[in-house]
Protein backbone atom coordinates (compact mmCIF):
# COMPACT_ATOMS: atom_id res chain seq x y z
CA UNK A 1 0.00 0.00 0.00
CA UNK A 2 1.44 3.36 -0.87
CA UNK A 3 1.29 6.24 1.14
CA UNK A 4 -1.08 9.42 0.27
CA UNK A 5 2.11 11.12 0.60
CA UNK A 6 3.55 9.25 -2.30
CA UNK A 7 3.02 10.67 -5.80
CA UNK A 8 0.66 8.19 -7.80
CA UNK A 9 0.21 9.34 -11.64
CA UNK A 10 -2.45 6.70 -11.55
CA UNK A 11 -5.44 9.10 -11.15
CA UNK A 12 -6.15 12.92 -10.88
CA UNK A 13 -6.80 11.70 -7.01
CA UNK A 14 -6.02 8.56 -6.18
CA UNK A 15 -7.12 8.06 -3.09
CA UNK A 16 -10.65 9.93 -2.15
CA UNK A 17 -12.54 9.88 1.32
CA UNK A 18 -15.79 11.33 1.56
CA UNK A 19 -16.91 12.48 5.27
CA UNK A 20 -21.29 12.52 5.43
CA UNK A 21 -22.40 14.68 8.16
CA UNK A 22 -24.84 12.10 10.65
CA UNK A 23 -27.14 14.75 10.78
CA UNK A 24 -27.64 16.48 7.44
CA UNK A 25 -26.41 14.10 4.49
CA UNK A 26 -26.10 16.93 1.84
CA UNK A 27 -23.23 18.45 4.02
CA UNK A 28 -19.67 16.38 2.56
CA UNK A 29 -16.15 16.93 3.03
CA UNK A 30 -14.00 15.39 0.28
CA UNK A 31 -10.07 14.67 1.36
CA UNK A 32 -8.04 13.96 -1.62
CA UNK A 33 -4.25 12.95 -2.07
CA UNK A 34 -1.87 14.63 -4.29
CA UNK A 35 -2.80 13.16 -8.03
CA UNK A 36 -2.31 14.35 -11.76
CA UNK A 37 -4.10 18.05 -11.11
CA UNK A 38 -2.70 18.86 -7.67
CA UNK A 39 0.48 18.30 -5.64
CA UNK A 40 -0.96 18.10 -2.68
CA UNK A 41 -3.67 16.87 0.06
CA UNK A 42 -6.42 19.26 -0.10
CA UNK A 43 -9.94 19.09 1.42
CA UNK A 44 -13.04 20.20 -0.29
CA UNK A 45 -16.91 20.92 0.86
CA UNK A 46 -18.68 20.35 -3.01
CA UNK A 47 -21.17 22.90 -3.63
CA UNK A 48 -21.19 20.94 -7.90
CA UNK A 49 -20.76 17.46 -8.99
CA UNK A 50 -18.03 18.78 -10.93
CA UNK A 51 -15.67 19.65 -7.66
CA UNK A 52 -16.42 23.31 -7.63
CA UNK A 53 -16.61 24.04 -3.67
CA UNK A 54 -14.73 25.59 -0.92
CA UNK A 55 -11.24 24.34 -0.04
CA UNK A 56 -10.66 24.07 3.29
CA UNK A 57 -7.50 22.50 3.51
CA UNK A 58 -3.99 22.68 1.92
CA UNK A 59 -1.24 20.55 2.92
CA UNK A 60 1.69 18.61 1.39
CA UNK A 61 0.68 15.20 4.02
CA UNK A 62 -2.06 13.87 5.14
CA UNK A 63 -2.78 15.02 8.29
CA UNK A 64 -5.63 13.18 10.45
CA UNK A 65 -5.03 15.76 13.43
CA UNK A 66 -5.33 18.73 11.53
CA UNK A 67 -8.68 18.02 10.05
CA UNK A 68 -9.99 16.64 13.21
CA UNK A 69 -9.36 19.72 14.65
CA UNK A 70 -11.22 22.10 11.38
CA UNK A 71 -14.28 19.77 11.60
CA UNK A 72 -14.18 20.50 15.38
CA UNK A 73 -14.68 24.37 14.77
């Protein structure tokens, strides 16, 4: 298994998590690796299908702490 800090040329993002909010399922945060487009982890809240949204998050690793801590605020 390859790290999400690993460059993959596989994919625009390889590897994509979706979070679903419990309460209100048309609230999503998207978490994707560094891919073809981007060279880096970003997070995303979609306001399109086609990825057009608010980034939230910027960072060359993955970092579980640090978006713990955004969906906290």
């Amino acid at each position: 298994m390859q790290s999400v800090t690993d460059r993959e040329e596989s994919g625009v993002f390889p590897v994509h998590l979706r979070l679903t909010h419990l309460k209100n399922r048309r609230v999503t945060l998207d978490i994707l690796s560094p891919g073809g487009k981007l060279p880096f982890c970003h997070g995303l809240i979609p306001a399109t299908l086609d990825h057009t949204g608010l980034y939230i998050l910027n960072t060359e690793r993955f970092k579980p702490k640090a978006i713990g801590h955004l969906l906290t605020q």
